[in-house]
PDB file of N, CA and C in Angstrom:
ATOM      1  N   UNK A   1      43.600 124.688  96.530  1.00  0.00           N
ATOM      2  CA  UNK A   1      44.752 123.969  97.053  1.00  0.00           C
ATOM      3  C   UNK A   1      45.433 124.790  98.155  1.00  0.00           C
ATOM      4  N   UNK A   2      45.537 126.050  97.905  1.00  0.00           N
ATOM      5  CA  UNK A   2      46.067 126.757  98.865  1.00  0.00           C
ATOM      6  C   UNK A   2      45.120 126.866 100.223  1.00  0.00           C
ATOM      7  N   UNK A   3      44.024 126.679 100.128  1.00  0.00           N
ATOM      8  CA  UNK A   3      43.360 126.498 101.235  1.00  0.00           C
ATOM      9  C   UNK A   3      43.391 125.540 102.257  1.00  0.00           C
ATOM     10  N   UNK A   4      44.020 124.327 101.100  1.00  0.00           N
ATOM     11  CA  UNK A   4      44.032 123.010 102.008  1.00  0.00           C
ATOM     12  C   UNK A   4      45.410 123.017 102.784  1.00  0.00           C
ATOM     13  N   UNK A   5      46.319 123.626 102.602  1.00  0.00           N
ATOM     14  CA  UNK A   5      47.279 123.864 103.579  1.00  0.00           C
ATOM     15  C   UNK A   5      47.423 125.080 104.675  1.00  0.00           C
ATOM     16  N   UNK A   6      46.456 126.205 103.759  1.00  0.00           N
ATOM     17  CA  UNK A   6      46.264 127.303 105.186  1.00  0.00           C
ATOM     18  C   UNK A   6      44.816 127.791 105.290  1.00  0.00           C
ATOM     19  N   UNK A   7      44.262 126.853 105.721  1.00  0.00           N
ATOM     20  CA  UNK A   7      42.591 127.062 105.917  1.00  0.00           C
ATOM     21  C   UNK A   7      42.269 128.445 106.934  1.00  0.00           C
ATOM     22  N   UNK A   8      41.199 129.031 106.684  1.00  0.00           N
ATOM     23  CA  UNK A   8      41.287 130.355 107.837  1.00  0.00           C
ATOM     24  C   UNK A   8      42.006 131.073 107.442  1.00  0.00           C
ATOM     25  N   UNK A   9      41.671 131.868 105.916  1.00  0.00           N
ATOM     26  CA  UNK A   9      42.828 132.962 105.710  1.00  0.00           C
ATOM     27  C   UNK A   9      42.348 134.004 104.977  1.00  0.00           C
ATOM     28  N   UNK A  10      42.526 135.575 104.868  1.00  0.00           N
ATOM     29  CA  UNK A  10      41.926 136.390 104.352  1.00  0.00           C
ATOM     30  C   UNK A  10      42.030 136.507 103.139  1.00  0.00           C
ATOM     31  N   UNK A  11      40.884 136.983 102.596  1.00  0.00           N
ATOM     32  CA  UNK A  11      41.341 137.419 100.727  1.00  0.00           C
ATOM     33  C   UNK A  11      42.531 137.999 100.533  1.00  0.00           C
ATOM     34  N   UNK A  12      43.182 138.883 101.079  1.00  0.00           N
ATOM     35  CA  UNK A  12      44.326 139.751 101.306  1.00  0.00           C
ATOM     36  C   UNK A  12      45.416 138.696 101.323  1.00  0.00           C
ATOM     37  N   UNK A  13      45.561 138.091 101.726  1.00  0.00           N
ATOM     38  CA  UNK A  13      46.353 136.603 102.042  1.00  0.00           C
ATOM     39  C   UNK A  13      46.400 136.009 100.670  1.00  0.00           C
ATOM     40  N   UNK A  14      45.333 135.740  99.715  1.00  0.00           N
ATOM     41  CA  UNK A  14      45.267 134.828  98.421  1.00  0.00           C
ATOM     42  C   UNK A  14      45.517 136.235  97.532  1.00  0.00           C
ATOM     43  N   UNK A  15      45.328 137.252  97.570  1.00  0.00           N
ATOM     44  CA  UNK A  15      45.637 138.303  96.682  1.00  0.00           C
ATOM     45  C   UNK A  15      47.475 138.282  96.412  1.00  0.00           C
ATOM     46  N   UNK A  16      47.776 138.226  98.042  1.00  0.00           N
ATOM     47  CA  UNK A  16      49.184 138.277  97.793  1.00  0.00           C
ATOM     48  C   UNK A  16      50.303 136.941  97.471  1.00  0.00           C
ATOM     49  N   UNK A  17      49.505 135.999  97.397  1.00  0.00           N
ATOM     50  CA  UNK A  17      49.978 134.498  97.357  1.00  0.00           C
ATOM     51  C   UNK A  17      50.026 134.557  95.408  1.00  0.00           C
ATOM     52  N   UNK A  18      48.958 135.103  95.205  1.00  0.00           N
ATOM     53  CA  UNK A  18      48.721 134.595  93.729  1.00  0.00           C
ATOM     54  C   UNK A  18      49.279 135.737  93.071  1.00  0.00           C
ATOM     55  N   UNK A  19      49.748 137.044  93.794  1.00  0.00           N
ATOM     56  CA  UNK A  19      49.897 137.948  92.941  1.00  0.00           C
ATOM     57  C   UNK A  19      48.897 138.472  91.847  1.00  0.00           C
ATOM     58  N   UNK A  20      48.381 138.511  92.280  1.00  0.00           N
ATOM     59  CA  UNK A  20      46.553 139.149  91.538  1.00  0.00           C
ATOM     60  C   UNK A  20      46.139 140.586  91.958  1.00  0.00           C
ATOM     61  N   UNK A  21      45.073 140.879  91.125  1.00  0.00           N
ATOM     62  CA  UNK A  21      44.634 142.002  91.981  1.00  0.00           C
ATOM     63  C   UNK A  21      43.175 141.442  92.662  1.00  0.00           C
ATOM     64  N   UNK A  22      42.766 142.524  93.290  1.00  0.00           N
ATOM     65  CA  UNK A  22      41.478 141.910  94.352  1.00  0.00           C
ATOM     66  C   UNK A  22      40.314 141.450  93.782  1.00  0.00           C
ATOM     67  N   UNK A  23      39.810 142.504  92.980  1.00  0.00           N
ATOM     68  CA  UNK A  23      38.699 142.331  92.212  1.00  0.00           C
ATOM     69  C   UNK A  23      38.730 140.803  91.477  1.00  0.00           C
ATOM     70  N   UNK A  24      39.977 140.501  90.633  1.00  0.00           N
ATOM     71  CA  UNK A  24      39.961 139.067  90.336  1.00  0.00           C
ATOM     72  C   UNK A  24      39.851 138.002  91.260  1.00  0.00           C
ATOM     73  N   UNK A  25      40.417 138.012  92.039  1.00  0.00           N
ATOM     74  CA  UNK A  25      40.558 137.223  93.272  1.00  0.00           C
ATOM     75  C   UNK A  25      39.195 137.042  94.319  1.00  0.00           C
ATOM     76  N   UNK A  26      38.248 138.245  94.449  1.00  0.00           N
ATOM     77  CA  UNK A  26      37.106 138.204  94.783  1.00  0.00           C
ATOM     78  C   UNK A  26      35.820 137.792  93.495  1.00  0.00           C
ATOM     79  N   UNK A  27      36.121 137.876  92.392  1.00  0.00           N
ATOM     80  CA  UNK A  27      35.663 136.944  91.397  1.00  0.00           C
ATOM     81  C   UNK A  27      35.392 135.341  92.052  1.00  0.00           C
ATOM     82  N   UNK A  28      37.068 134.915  91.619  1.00  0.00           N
ATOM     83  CA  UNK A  28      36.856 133.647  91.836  1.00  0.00           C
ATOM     84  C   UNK A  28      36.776 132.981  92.985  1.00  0.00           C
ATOM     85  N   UNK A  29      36.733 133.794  94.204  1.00  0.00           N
ATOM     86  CA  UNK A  29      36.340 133.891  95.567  1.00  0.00           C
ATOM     87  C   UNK A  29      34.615 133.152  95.247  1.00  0.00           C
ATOM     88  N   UNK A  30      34.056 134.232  94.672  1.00  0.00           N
ATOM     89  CA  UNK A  30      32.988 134.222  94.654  1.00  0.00           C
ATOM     90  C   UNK A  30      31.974 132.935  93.858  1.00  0.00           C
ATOM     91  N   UNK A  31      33.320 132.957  92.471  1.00  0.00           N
ATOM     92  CA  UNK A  31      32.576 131.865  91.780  1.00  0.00           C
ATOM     93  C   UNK A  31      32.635 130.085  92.977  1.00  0.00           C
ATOM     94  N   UNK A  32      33.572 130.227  93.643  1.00  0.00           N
ATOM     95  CA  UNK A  32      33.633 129.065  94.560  1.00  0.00           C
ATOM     96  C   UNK A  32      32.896 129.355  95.680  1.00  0.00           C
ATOM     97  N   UNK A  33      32.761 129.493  96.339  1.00  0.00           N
ATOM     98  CA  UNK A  33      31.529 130.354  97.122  1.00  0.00           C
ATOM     99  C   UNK A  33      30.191 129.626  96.569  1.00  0.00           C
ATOM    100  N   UNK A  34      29.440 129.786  95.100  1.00  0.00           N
ATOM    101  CA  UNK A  34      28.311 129.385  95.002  1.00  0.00           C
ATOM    102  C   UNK A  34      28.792 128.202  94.318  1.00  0.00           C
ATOM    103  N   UNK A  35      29.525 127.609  94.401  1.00  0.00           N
ATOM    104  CA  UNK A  35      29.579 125.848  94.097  1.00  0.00           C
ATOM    105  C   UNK A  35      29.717 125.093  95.376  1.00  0.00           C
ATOM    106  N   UNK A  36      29.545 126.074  96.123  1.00  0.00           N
ATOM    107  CA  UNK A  36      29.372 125.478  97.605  1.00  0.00           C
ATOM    108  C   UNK A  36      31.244 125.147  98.177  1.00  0.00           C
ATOM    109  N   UNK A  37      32.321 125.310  97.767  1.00  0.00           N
ATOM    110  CA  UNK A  37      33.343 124.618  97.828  1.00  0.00           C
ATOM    111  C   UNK A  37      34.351 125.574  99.167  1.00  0.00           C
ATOM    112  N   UNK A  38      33.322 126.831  99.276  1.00  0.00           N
ATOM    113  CA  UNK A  38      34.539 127.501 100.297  1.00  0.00           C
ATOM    114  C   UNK A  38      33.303 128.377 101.066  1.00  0.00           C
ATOM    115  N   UNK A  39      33.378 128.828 102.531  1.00  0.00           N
ATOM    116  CA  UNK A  39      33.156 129.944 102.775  1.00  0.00           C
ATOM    117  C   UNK A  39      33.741 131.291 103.236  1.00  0.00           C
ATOM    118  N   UNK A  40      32.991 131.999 103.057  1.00  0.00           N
ATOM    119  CA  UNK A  40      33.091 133.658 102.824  1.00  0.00           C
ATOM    120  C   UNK A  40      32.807 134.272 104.483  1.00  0.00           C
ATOM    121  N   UNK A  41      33.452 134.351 105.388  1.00  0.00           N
ATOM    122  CA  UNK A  41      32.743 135.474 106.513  1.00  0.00           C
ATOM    123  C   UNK A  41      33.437 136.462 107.090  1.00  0.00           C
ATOM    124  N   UNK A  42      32.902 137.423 107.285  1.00  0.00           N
ATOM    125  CA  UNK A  42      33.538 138.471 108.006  1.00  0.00           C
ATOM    126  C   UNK A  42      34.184 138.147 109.574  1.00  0.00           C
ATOM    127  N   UNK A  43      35.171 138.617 109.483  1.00  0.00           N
ATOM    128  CA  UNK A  43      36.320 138.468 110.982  1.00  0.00           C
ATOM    129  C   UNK A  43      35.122 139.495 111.502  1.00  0.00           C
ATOM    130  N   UNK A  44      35.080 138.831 112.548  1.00  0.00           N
ATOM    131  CA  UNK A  44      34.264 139.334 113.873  1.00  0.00           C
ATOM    132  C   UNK A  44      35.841 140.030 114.787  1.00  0.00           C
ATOM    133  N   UNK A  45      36.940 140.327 114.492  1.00  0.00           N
ATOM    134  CA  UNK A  45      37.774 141.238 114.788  1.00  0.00           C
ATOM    135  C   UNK A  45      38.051 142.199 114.038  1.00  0.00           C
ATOM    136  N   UNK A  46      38.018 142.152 112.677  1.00  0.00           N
ATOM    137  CA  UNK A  46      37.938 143.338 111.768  1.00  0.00           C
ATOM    138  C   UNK A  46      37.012 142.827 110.542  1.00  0.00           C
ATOM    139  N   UNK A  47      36.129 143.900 111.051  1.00  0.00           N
ATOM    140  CA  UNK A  47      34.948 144.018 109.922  1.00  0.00           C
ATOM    141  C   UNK A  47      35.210 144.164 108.450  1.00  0.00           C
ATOM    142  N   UNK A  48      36.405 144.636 108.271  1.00  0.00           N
ATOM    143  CA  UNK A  48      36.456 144.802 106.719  1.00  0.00           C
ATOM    144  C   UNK A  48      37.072 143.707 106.221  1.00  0.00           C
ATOM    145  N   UNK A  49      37.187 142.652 106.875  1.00  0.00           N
ATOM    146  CA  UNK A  49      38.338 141.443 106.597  1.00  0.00           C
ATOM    147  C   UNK A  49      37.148 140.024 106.342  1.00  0.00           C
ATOM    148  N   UNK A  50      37.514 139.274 105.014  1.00  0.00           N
ATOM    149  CA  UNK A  50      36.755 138.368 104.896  1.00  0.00           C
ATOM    150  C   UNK A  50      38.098 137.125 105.178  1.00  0.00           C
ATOM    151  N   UNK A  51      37.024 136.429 106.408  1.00  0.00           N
ATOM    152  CA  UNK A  51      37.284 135.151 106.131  1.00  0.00           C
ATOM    153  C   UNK A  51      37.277 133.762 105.567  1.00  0.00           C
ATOM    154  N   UNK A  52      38.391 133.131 104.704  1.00  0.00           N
ATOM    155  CA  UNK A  52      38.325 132.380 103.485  1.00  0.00           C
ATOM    156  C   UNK A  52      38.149 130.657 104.134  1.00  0.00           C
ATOM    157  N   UNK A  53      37.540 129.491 104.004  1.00  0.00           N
ATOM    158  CA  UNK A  53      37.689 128.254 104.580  1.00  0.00           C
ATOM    159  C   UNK A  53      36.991 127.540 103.802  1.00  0.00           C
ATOM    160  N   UNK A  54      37.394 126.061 103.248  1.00  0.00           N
ATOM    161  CA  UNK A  54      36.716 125.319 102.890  1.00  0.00           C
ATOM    162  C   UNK A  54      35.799 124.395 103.460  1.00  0.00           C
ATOM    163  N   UNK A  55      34.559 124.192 102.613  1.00  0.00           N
ATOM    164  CA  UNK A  55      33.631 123.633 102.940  1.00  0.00           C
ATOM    165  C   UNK A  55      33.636 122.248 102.994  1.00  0.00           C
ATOM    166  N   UNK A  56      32.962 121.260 103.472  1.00  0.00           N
ATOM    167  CA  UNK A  56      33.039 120.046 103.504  1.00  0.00           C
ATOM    168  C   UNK A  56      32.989 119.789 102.189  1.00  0.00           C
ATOM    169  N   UNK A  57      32.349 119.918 101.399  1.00  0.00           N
ATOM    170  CA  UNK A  57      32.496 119.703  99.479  1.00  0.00           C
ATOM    171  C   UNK A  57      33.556 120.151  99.097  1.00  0.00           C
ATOM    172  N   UNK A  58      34.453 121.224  99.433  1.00  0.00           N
ATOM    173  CA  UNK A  58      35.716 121.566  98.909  1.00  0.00           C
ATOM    174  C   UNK A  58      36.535 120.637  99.479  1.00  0.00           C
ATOM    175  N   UNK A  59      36.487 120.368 100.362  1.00  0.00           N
ATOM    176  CA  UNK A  59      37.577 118.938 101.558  1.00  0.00           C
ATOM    177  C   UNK A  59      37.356 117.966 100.305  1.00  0.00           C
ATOM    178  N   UNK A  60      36.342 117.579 100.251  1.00  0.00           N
ATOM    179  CA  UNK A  60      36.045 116.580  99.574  1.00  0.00           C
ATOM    180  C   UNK A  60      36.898 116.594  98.151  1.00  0.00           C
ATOM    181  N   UNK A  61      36.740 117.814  97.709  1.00  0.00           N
ATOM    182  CA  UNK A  61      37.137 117.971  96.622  1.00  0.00           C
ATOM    183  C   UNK A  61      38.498 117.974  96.047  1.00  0.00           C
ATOM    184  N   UNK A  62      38.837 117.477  97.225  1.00  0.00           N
ATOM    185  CA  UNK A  62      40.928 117.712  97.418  1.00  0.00           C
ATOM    186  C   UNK A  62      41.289 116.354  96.825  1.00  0.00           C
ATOM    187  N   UNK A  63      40.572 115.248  97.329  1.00  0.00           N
ATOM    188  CA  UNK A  63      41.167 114.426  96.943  1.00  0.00           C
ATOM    189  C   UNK A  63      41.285 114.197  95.469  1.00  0.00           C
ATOM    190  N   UNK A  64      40.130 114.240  94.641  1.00  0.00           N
ATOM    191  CA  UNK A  64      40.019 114.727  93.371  1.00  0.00           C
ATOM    192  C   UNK A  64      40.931 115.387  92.605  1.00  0.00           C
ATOM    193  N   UNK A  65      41.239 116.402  92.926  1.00  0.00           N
ATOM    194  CA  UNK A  65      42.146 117.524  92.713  1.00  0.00           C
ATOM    195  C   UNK A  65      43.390 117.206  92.865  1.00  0.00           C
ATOM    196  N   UNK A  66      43.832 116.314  93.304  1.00  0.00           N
ATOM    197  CA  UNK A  66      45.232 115.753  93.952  1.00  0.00           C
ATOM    198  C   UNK A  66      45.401 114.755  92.686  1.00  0.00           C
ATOM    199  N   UNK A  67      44.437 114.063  92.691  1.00  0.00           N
ATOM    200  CA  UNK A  67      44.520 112.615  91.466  1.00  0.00           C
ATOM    201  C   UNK A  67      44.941 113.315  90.298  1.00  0.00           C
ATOM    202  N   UNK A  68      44.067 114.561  89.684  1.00  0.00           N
ATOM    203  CA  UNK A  68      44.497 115.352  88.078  1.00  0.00           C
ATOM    204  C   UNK A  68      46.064 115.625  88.527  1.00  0.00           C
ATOM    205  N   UNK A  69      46.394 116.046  89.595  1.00  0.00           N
ATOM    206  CA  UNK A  69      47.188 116.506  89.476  1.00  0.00           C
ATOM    207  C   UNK A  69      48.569 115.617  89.489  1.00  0.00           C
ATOM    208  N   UNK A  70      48.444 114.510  90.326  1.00  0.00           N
ATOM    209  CA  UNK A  70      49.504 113.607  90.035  1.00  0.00           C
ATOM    210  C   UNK A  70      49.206 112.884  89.202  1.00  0.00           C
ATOM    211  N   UNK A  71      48.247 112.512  87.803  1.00  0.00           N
ATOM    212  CA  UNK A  71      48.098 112.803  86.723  1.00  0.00           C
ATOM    213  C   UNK A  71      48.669 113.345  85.564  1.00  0.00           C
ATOM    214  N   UNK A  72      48.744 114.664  85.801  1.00  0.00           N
ATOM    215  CA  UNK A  72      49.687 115.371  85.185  1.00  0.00           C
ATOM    216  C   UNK A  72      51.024 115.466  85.405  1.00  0.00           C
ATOM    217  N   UNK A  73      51.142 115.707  86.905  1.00  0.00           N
ATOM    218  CA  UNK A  73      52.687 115.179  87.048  1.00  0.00           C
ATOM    219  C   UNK A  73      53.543 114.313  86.547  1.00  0.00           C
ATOM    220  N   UNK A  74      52.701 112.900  86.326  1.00  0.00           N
ATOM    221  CA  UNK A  74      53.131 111.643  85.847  1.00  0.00           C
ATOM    222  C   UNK A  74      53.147 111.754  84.273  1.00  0.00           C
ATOM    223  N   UNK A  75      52.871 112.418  83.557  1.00  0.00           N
ATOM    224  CA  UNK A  75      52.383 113.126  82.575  1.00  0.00           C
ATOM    225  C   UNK A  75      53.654 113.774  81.794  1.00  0.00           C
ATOM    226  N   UNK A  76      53.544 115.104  82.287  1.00  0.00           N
ATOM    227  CA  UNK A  76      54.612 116.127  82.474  1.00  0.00           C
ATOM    228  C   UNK A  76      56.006 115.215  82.803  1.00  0.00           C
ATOM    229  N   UNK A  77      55.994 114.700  83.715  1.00  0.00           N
ATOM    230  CA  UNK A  77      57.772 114.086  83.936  1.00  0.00           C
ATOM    231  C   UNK A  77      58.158 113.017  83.643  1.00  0.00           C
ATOM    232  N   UNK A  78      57.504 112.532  82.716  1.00  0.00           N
ATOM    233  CA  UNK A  78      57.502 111.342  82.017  1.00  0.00           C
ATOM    234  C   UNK A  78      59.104 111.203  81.390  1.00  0.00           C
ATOM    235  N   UNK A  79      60.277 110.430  81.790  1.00  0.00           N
ATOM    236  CA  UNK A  79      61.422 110.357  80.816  1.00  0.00           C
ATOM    237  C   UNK A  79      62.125 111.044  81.660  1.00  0.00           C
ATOM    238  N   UNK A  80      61.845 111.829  83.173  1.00  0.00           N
ATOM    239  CA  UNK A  80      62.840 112.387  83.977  1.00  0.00           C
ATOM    240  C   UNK A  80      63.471 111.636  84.880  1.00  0.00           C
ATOM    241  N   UNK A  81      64.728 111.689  85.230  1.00  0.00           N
ATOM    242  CA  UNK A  81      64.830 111.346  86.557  1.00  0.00           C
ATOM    243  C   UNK A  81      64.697 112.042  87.301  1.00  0.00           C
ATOM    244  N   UNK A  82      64.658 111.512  88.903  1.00  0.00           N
ATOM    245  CA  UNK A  82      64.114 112.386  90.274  1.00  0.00           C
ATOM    246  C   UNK A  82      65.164 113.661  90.171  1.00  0.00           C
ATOM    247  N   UNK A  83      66.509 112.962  89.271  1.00  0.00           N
ATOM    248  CA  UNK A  83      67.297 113.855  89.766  1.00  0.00           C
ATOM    249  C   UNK A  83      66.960 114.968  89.049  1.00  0.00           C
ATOM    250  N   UNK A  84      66.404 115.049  87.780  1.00  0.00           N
ATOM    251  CA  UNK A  84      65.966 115.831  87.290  1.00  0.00           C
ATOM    252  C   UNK A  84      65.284 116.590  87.197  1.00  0.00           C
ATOM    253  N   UNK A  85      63.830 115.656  88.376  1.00  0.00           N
ATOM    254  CA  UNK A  85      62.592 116.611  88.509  1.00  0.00           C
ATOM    255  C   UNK A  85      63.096 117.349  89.949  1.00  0.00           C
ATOM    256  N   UNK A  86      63.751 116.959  90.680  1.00  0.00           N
ATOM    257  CA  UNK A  86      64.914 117.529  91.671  1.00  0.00           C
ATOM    258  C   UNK A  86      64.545 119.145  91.366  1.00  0.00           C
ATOM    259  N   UNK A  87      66.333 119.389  90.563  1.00  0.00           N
ATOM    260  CA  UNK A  87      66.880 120.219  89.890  1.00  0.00           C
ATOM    261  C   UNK A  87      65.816 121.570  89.686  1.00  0.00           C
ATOM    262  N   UNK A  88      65.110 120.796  88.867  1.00  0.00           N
ATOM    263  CA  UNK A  88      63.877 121.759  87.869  1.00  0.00           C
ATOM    264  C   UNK A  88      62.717 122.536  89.182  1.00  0.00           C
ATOM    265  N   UNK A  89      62.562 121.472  90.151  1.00  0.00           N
ATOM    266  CA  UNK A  89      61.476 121.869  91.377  1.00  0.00           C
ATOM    267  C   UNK A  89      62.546 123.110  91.611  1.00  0.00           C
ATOM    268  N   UNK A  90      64.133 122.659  92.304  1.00  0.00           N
ATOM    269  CA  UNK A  90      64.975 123.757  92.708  1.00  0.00           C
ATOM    270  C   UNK A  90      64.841 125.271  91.861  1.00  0.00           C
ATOM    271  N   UNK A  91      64.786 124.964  90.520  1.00  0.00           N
ATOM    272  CA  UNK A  91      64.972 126.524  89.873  1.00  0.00           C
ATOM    273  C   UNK A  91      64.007 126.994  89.689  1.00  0.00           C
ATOM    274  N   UNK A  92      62.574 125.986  89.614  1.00  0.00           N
ATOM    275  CA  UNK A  92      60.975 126.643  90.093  1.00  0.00           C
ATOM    276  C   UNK A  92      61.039 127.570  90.765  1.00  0.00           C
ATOM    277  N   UNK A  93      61.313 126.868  91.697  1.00  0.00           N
ATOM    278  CA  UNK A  93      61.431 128.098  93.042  1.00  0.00           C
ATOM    279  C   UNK A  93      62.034 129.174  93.131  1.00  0.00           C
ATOM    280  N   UNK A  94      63.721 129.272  92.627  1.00  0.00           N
ATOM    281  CA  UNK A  94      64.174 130.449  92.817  1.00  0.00           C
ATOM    282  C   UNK A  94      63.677 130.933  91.734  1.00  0.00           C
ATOM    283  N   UNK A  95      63.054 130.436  90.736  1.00  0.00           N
ATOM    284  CA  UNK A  95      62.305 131.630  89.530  1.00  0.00           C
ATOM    285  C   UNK A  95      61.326 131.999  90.297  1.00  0.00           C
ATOM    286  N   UNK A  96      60.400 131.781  90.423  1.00  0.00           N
ATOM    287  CA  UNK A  96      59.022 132.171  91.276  1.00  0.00           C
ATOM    288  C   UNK A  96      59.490 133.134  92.418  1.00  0.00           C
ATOM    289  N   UNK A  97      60.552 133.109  93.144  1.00  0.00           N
ATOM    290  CA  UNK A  97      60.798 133.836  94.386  1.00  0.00           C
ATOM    291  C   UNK A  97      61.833 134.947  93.757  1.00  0.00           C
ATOM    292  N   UNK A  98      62.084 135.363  92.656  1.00  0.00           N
ATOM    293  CA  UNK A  98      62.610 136.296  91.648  1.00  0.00           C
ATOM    294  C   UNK A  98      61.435 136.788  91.702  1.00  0.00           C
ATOM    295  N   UNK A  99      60.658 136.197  91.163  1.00  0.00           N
ATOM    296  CA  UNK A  99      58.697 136.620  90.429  1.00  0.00           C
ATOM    297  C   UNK A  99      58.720 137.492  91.131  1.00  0.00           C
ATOM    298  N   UNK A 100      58.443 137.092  92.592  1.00  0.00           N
ATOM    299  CA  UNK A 100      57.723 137.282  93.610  1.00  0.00           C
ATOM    300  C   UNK A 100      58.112 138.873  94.104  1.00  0.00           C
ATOM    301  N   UNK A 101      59.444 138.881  94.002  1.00  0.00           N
ATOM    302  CA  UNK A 101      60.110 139.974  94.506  1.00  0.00           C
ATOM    303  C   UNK A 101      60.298 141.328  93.502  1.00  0.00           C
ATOM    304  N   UNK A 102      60.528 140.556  92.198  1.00  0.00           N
ATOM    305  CA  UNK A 102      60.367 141.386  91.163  1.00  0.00           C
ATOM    306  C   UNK A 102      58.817 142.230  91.042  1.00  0.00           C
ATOM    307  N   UNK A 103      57.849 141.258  91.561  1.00  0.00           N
ATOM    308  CA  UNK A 103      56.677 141.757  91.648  1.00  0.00           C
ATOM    309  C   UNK A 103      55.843 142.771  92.812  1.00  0.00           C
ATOM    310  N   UNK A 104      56.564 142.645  93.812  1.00  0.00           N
ATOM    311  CA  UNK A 104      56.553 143.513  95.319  1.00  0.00           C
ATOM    312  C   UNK A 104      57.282 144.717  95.107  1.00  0.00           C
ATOM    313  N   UNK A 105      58.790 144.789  94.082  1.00  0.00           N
ATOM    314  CA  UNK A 105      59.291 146.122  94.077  1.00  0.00           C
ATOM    315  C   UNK A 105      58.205 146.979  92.734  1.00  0.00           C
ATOM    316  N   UNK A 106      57.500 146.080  91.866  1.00  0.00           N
ATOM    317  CA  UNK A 106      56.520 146.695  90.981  1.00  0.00           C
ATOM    318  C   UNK A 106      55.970 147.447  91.969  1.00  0.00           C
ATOM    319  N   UNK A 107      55.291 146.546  92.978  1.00  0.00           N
ATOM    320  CA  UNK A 107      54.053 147.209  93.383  1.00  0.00           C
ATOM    321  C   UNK A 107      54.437 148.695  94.378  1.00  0.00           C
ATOM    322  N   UNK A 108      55.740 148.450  94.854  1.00  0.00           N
ATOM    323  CA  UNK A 108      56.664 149.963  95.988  1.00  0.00           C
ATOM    324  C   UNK A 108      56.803 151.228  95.052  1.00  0.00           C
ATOM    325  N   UNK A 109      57.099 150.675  93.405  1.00  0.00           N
ATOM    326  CA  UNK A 109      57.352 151.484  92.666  1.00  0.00           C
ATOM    327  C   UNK A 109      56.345 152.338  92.474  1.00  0.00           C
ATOM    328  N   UNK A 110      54.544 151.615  91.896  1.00  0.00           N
ATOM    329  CA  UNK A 110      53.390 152.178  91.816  1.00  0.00           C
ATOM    330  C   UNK A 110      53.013 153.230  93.113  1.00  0.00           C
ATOM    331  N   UNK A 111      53.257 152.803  93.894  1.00  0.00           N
ATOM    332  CA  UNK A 111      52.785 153.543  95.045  1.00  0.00           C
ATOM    333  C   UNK A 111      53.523 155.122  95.363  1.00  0.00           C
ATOM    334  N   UNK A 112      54.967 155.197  94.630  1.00  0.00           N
ATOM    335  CA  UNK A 112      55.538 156.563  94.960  1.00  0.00           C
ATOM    336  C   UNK A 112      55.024 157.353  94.037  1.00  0.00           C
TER     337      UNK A 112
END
């Protein structure tokens, strides 16, 4: 999913999106990779940099992926109002962007 909004992007890029470490992230890099759903190539500007893009089967595969998911949505917010699923999207976010930050001063901390 994250591909389908920023196609052309380095592992380094999904490492820090998902908050993962690499090795996992080049896992499931990899396991999508041989289902045909993304490719893998090296930046012809920096060699050590892989470039991430989906494949015409992963395109494909969005729409799919979209249906489970408003699926579940419909699912999950069953008995809400908008104003409610509103609200809840709002404190998603500032929880996650707590996460996020809480998780970047982890990583400043490891490094001294």
């Amino acid at each position: 999913m994250l591909l389908q909004t920023q196609n052309h992007i380095n592992q380094d890029t999904v490492v820090k999106y998902f908050h993962m470490d690499k090795g996992t992230i080049a896992k499931a890099l990899s396991k999508l990779e041989k289902k045909n759903l993304i490719n893998r190539e090296i930046n012809s500007e920096n060699q050590r940099e892989k470039i991430i893009t989906l494949t015409e089967k992963g395109i494909e595969s969005m729409g799919c992926m979209k249906q489970v998911l408003n699926e579940w949505y419909n699912c999950i917010f069953d008995g809400l109002t908008q104003d409610e699923i509103d609200s809840l999207e709002k404190i998603t976010k500032k929880l996650a962007l707590n996460a996020s930050k809480a998780l970047d001063l982890e990583e400043i901390n490891e490094r001294k």
